[in-house]
N, C-alpha and C. Protein backbone atom coordinates (compact mmCIF):
# COMPACT_ATOMS: atom_id res chain seq x y z
N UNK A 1 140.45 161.73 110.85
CA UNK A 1 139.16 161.64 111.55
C UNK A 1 138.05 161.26 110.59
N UNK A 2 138.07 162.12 109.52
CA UNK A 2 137.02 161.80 108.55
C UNK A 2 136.80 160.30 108.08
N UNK A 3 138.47 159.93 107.78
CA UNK A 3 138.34 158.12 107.45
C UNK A 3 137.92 157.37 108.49
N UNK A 4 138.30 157.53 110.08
CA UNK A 4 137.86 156.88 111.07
C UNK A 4 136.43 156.79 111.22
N UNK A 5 135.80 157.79 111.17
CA UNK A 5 133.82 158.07 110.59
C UNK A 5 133.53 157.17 109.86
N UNK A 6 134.36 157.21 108.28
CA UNK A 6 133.46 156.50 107.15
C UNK A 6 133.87 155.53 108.05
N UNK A 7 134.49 154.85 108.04
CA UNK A 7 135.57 153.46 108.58
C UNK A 7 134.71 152.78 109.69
N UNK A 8 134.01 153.73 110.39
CA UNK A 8 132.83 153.46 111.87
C UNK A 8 131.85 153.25 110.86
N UNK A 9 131.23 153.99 110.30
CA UNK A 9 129.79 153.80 109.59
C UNK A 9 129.76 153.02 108.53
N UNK A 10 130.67 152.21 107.85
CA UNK A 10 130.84 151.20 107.21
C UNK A 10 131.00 149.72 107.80
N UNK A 11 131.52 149.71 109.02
CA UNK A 11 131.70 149.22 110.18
C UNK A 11 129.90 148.62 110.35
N UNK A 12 129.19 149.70 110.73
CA UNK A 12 128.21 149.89 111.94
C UNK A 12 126.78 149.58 110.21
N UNK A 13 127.38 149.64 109.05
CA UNK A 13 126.08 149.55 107.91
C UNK A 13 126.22 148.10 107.96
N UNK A 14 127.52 147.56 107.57
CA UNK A 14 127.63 146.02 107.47
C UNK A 14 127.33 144.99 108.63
N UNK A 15 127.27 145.66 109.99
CA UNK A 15 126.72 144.94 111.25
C UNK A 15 125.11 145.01 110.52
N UNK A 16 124.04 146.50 110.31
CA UNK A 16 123.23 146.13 110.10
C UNK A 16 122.62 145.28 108.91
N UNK A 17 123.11 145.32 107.68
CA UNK A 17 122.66 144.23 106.57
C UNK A 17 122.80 143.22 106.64
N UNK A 18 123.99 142.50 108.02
CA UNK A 18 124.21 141.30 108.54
C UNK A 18 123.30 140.89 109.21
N UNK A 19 122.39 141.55 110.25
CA UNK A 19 121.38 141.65 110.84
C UNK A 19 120.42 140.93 109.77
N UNK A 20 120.26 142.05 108.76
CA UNK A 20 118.93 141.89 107.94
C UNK A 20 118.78 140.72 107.46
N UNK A 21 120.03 139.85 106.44
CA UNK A 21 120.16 138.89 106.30
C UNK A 21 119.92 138.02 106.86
N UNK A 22 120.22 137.32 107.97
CA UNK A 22 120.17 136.90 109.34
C UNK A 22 118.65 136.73 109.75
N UNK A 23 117.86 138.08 109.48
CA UNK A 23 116.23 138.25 109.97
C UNK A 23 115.82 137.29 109.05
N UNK A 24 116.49 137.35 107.60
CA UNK A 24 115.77 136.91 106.33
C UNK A 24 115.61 134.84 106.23
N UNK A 25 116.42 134.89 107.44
CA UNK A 25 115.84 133.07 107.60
C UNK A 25 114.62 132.61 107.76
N UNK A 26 114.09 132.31 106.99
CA UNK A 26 112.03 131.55 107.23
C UNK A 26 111.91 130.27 107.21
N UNK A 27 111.64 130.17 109.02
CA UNK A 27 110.67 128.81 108.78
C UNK A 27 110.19 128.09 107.55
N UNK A 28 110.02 127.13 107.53
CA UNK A 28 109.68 126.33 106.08
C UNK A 28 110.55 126.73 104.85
N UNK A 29 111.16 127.75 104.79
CA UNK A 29 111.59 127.95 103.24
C UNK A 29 113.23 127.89 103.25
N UNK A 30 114.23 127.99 104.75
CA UNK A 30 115.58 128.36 104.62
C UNK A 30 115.71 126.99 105.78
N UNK A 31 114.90 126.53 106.49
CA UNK A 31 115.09 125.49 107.35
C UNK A 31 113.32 124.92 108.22
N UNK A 32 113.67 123.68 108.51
CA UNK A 32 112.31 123.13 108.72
C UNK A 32 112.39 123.23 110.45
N UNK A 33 110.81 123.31 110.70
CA UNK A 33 110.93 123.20 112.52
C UNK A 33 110.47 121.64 112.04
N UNK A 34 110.84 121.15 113.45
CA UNK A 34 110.86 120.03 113.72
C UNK A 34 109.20 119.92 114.69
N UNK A 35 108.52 119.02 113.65
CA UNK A 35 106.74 119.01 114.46
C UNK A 35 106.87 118.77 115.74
N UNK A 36 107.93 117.62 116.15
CA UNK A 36 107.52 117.30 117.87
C UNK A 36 109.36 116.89 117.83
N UNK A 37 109.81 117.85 118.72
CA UNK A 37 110.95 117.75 118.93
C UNK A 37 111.52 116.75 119.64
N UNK A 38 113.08 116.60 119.00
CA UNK A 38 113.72 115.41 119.51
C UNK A 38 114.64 115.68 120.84
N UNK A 39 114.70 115.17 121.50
CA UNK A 39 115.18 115.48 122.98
C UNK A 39 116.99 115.00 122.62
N UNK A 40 117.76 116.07 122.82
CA UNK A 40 119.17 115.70 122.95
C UNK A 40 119.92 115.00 123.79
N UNK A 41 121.17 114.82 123.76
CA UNK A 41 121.84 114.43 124.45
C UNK A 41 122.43 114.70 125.48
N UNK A 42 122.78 115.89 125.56
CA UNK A 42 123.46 116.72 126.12
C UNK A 42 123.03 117.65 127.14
N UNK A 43 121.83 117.38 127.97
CA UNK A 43 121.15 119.10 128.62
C UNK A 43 122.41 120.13 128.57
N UNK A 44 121.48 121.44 128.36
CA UNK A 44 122.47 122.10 128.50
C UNK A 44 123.57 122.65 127.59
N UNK A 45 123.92 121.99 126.04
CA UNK A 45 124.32 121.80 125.17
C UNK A 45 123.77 122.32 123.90
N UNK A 46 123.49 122.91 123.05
CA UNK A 46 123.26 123.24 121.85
C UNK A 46 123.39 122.43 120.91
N UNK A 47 122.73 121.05 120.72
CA UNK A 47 123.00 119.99 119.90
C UNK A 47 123.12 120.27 117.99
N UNK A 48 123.78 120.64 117.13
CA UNK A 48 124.20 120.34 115.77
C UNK A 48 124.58 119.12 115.65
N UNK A 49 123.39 118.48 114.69
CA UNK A 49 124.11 117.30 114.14
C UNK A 49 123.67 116.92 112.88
N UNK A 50 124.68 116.39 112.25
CA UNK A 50 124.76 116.12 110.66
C UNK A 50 124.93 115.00 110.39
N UNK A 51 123.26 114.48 109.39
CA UNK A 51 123.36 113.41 109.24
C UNK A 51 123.69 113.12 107.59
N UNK A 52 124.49 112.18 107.14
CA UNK A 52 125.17 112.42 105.81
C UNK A 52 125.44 110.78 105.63
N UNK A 53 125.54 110.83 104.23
CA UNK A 53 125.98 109.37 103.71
C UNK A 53 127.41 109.74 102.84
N UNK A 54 128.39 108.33 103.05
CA UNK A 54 129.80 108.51 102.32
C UNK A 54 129.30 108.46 100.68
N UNK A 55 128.13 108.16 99.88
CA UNK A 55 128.24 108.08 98.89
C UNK A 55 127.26 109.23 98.38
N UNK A 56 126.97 110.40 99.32
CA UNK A 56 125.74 111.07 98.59
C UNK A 56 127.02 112.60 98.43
N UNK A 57 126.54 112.86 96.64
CA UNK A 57 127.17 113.82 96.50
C UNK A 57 127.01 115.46 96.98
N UNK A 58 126.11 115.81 97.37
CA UNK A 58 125.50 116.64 98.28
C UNK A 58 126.21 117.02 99.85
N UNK A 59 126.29 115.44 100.22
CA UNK A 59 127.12 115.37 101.55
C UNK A 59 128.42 115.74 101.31
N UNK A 60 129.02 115.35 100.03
CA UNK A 60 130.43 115.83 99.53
C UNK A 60 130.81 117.27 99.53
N UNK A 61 129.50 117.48 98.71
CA UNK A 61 130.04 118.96 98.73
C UNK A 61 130.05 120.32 99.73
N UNK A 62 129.12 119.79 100.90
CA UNK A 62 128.57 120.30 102.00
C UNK A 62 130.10 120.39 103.16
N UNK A 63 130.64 119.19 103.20
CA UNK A 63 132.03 118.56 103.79
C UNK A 63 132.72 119.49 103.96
N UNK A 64 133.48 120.42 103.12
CA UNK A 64 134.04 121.22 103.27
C UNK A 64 133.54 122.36 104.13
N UNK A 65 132.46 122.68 104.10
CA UNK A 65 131.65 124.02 104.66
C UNK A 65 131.28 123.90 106.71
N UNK A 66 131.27 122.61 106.42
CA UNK A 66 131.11 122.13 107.77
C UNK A 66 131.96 122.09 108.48
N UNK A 67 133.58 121.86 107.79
CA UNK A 67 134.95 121.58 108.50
C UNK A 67 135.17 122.81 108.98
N UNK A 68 134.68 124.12 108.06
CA UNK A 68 135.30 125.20 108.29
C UNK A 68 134.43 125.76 109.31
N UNK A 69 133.03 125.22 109.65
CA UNK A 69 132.36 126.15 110.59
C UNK A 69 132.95 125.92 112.04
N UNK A 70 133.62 124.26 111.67
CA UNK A 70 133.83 123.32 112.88
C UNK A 70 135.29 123.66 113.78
N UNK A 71 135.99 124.72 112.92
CA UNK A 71 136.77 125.16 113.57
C UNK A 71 136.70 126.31 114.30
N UNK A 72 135.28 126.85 114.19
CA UNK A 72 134.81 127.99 115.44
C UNK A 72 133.54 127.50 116.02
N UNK A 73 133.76 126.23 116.34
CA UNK A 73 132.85 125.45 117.34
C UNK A 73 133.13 126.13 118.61
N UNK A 74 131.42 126.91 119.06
CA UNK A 74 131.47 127.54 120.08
C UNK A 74 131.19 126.45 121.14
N UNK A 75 131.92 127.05 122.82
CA UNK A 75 131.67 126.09 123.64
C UNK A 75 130.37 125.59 124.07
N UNK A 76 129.59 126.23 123.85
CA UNK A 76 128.05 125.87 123.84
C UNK A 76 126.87 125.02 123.14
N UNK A 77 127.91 124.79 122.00
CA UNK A 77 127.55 124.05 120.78
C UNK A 77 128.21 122.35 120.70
N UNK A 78 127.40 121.27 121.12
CA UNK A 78 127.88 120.10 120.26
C UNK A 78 127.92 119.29 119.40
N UNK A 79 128.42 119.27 118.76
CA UNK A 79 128.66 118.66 117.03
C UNK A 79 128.84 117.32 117.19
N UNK A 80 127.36 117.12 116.40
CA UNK A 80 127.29 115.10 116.35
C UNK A 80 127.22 114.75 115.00
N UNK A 81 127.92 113.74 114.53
CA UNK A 81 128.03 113.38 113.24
C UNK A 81 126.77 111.82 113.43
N UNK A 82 126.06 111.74 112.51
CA UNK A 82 124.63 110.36 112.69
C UNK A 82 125.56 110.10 111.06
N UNK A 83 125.59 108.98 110.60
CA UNK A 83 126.09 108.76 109.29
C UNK A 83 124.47 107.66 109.10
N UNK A 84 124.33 108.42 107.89
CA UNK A 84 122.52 107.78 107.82
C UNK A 84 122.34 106.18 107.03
N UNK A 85 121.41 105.33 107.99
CA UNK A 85 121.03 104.00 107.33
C UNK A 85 120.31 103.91 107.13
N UNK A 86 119.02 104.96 106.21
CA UNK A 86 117.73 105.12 106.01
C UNK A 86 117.43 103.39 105.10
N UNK A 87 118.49 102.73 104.33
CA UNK A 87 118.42 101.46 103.90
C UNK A 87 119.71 100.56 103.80
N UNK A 88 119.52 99.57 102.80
CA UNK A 88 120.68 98.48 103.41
C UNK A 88 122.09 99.16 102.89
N UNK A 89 122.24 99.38 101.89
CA UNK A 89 122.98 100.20 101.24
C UNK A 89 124.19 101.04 102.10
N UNK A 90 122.73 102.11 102.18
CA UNK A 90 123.56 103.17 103.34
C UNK A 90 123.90 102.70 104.79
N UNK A 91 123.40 101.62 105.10
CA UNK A 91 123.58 101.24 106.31
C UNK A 91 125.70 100.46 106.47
N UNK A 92 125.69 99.91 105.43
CA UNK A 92 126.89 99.24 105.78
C UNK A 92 127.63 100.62 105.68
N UNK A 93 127.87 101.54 105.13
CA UNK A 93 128.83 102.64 105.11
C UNK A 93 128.85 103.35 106.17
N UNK A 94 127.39 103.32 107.06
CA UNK A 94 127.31 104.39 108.32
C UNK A 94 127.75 103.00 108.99
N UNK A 95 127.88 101.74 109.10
CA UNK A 95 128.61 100.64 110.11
C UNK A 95 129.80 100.97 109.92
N UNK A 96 130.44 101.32 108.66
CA UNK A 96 132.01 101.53 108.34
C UNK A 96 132.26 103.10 108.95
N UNK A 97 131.52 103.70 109.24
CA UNK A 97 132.10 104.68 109.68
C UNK A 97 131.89 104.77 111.64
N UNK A 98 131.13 104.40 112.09
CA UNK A 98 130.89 103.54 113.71
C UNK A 98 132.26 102.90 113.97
N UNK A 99 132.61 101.58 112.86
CA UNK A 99 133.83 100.91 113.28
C UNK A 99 135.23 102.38 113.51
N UNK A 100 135.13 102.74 112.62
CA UNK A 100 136.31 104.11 112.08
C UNK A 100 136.40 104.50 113.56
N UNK A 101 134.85 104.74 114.45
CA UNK A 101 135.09 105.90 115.67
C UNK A 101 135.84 104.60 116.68
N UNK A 102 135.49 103.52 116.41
CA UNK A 102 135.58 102.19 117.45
C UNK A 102 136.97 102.08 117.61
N UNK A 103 137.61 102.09 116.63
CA UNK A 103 138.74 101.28 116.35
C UNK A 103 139.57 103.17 116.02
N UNK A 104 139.44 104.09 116.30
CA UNK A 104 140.14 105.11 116.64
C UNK A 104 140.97 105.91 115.86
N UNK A 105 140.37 105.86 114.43
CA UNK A 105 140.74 105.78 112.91
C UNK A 105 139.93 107.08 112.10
N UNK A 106 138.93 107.52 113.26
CA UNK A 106 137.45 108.38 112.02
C UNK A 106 138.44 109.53 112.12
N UNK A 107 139.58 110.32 111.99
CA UNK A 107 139.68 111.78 112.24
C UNK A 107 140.97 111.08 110.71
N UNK A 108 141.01 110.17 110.91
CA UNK A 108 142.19 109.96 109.66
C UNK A 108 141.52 109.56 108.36
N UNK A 109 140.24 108.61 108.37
CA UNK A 109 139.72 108.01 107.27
C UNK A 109 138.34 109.03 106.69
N UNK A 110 137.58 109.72 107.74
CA UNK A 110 136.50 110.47 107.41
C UNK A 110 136.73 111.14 106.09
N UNK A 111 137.65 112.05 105.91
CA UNK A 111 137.21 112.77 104.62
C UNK A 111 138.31 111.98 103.62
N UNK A 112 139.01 110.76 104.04
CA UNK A 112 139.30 110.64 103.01
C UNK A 112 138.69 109.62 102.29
N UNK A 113 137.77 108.78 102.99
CA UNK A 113 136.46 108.02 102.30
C UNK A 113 135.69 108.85 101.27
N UNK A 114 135.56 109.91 101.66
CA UNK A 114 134.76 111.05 100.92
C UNK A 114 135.14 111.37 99.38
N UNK A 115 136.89 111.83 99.68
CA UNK A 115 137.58 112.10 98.75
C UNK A 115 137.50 110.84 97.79
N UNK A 116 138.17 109.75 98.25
CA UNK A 116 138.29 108.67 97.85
C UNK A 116 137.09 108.02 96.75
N UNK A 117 135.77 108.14 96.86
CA UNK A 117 134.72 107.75 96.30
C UNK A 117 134.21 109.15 96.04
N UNK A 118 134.61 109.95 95.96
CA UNK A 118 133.97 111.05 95.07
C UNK A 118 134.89 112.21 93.77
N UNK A 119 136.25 112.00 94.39
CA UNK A 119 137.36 112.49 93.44
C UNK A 119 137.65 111.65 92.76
N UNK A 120 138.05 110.47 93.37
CA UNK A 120 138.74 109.63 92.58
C UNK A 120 137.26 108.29 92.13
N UNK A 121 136.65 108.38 92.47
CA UNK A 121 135.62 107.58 91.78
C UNK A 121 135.92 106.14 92.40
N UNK A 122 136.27 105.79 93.62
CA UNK A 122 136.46 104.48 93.97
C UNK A 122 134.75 103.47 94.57
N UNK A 123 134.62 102.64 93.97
CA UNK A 123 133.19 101.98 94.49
C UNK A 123 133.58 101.56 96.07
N UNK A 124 133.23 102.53 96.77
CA UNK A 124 133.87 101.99 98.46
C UNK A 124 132.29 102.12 99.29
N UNK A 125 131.28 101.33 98.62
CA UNK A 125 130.21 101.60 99.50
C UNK A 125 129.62 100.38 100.21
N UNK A 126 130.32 99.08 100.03
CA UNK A 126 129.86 97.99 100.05
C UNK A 126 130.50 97.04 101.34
N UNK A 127 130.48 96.00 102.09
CA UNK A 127 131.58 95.67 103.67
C UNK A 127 132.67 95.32 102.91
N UNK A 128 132.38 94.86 101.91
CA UNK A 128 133.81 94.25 101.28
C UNK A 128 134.97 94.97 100.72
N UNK A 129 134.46 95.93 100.21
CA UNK A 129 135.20 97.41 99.79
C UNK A 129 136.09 98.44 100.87
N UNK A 130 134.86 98.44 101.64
CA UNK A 130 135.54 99.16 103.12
C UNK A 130 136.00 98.53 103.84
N UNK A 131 135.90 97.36 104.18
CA UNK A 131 136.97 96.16 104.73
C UNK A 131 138.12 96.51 104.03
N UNK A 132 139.03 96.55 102.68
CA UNK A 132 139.71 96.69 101.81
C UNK A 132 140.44 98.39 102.14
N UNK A 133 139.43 99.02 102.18
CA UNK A 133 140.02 100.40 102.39
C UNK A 133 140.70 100.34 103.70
N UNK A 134 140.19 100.28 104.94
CA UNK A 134 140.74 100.43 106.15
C UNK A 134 141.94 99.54 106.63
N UNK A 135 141.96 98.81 105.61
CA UNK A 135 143.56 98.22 106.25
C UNK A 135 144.43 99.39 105.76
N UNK A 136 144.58 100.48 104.97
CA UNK A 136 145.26 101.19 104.57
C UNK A 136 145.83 102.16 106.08
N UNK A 137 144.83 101.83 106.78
CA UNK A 137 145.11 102.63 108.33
C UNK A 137 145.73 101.48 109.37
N UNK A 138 146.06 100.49 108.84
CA UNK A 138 146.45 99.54 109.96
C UNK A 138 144.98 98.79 110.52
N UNK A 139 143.77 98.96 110.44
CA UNK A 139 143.00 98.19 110.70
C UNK A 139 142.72 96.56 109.65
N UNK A 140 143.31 95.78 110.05
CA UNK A 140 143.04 93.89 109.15
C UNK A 140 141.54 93.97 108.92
N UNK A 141 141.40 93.76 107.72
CA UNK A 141 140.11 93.15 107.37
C UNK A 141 139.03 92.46 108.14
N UNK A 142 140.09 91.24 108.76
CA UNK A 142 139.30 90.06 110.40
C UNK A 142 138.55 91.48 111.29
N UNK A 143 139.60 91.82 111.45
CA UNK A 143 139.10 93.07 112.92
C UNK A 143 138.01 94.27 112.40
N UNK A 144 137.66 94.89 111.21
CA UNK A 144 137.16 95.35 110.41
C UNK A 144 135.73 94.54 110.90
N UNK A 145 135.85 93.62 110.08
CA UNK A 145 134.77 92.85 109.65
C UNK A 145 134.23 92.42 111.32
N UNK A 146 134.70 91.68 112.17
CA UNK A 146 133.84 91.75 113.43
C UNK A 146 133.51 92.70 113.84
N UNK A 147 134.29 93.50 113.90
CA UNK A 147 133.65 94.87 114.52
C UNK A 147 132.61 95.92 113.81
N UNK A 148 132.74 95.48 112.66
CA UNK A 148 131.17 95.65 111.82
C UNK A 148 130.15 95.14 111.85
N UNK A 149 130.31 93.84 112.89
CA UNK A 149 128.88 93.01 113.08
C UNK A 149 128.62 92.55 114.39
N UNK A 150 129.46 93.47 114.95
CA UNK A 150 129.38 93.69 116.66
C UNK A 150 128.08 94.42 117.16
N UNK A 151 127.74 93.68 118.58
CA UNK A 151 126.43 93.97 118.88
C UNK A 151 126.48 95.56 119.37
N UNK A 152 127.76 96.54 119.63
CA UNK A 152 127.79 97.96 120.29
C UNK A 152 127.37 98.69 118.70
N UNK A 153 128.15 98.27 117.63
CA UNK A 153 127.83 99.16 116.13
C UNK A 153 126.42 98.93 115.67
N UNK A 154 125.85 97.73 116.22
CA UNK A 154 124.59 96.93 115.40
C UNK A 154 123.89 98.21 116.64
N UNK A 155 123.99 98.30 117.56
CA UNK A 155 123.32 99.32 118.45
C UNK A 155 123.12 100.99 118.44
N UNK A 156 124.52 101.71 117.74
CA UNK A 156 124.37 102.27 117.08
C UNK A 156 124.24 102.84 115.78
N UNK A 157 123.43 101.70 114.89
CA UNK A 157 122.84 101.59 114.08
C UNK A 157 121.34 101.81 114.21
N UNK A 158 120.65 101.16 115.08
CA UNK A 158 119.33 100.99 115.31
C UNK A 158 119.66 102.20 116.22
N UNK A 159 120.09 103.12 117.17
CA UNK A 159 120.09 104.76 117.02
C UNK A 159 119.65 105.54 116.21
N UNK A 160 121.28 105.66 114.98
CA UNK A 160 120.84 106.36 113.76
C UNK A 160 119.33 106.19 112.65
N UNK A 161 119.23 105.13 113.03
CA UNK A 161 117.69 105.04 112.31
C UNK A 161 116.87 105.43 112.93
N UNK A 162 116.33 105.29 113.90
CA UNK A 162 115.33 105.98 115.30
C UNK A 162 115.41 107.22 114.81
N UNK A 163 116.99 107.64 115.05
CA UNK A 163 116.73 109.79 114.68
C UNK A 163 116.32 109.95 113.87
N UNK A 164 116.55 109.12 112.24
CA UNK A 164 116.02 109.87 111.21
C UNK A 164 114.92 109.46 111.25
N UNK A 165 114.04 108.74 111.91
CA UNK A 165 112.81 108.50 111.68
C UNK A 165 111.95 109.67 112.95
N UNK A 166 112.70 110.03 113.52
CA UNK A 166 111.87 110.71 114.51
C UNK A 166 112.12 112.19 113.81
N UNK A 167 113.37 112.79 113.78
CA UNK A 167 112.99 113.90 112.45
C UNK A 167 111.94 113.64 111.05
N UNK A 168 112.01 112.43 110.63
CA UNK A 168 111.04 112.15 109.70
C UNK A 168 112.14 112.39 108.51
N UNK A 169 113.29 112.05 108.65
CA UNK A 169 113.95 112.83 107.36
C UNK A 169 114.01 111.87 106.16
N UNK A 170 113.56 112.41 104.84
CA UNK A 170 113.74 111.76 103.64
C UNK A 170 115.31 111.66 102.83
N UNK A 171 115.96 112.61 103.14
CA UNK A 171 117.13 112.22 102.29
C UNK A 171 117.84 113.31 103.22
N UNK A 172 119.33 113.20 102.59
CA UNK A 172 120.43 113.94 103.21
C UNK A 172 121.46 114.12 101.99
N UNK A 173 121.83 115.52 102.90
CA UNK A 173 122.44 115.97 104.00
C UNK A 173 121.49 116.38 104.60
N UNK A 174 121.59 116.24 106.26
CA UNK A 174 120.46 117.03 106.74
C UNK A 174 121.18 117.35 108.22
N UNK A 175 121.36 118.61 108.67
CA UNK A 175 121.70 119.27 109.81
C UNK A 175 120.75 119.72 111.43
N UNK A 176 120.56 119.24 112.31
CA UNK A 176 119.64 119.40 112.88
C UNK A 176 120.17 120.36 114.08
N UNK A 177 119.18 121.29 114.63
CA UNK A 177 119.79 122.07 115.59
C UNK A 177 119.14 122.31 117.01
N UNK A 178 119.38 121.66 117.98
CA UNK A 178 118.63 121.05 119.26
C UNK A 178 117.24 120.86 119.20
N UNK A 179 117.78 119.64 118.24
CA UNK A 179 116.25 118.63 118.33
C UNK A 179 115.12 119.41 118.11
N UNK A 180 115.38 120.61 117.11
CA UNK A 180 114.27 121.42 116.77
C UNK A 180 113.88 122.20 115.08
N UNK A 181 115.25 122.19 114.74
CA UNK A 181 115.16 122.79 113.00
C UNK A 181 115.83 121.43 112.20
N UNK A 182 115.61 121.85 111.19
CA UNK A 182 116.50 120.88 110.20
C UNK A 182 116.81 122.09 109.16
N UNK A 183 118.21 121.74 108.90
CA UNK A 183 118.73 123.02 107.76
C UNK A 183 119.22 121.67 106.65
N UNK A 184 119.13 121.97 104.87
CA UNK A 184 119.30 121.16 104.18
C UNK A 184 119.66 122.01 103.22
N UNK A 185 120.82 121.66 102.16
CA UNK A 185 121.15 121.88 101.13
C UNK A 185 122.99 121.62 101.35
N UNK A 186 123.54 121.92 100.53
CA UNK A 186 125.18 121.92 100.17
C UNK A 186 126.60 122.78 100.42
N UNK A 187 125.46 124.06 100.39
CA UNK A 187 126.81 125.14 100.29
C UNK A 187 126.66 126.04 101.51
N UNK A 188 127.49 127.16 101.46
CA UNK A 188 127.86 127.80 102.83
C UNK A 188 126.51 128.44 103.63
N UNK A 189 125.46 128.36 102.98
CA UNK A 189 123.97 128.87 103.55
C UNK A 189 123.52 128.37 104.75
N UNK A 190 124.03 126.41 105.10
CA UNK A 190 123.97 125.79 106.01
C UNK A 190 123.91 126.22 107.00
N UNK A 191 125.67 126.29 107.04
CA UNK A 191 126.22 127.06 108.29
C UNK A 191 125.54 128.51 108.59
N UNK A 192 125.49 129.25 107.38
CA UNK A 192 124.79 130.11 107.83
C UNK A 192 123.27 130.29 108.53
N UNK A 193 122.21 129.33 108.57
CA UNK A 193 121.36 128.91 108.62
C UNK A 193 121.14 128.18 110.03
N UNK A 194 122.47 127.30 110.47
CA UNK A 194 122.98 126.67 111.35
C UNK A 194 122.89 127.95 112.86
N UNK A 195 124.11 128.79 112.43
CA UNK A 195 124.67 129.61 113.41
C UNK A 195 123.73 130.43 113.34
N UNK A 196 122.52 130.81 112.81
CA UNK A 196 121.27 131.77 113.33
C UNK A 196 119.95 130.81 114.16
N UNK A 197 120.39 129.87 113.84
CA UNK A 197 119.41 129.29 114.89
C UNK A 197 119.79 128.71 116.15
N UNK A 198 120.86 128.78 115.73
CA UNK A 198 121.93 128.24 117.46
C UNK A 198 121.72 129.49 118.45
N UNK A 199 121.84 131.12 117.45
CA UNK A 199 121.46 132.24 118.35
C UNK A 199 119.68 132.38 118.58
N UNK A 200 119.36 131.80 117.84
CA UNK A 200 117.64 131.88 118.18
C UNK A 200 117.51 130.91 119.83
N UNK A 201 118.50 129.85 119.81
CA UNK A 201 117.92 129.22 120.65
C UNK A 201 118.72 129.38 121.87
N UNK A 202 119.40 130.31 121.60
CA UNK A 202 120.66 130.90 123.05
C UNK A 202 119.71 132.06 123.64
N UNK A 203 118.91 133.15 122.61
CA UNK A 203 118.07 133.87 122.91
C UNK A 203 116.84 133.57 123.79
N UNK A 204 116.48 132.20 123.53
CA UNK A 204 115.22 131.45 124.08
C UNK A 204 115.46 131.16 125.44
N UNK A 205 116.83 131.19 126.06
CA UNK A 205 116.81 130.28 127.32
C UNK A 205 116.68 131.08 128.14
């Protein structure tokens, strides 16, 4: 009985310092409100979405933390990946990753683009490079390459730029949570940061 007590009140201390923690998220300092919010996709939906580049090391290291939150994706919650073209650069890599969803390839090539140019140090940021990589999945270079300069990817391109300009965002990784916070940095704080404002805004409705 006595262990079942401590065992409850060890139980019932760690619910509350989880709490406290949790309280300890601040506006401006652990995540940003968003000045004039962005309207989702989804009514009804709890929009998370992460906008990231294949060559920013930040986004690398964040990758992992995200996979793992993504496997207790609540039903209320939808998870949008924006791959960012804030310039020309980043733009052909977020086209290479559009083609990936097009051509039915992103759940096989996503992290290993990642891996690929960040473990192993491969220069894969350029059309000609990632043309090169994706035949490794059965996608030809020809088919690659049109469908990288197809008017549906060229469309969601001029998307992904709109969002980050309507968040206003300067660099990434950057996580947004129904078109209202932005959470930023690398490591498991995200998610943590993430999943208290998903309950702030389940509380709100």
């Amino acid at each position: 009985m006595k262990k079942l007590l401590l065992s409850g009140l060890a139980t019932a201390v760690f619910a509350i310092s989880g709490s406290a923690m949790a309280a300890n998220f601040v506006a401006g300092q652990d995540y940003i409100v968003v000045p004039t919010p962005v309207q989702v996709e989804v009514p009804g939906k709890i929009e998370v979405r992460e906008f990231f580049w294949y060559g920013c090391g930040h986004c690398f290291k964040l990758e992992p933390h995200m996979q793992t939150w993504l496997k207790k994706l609540p039903k209320d919650v939808r998870f949008v990946r924006t791959p960012a073209a804030m310039n020309p650069v980043w733009e052909q890599a977020a086209r290479a990753y559009y083609v990936s969803e097009a051509l039915g390839v992103r759940k096989k090539t996503h992290l290993t683009l990642f891996h690929a140019i960040h473990d192993q140090n491969q220069p894969i940021l350029e059309q000609p490079a990632l043309a090169k990589f994706y035949t490794q999945f059965g996608i030809p270079e020809a088919k690659f390459n049109s469908t990288y300069k197809s008017f549906a990817i060229t469309s969601k391109i001029a998307q992904a730029q709109d969002l980050a300009k309507r968040y206003q965002l300067s660099g990434v990784p950057a996580v947004t949570v129904n078109g209202k916070y932005i959470v930023q940095g690398e490591d498991a704080k995200v998610t943590q940061v993430v999943d208290y404002l998903i309950e702030k805004e389940r509380a709100a409705k």
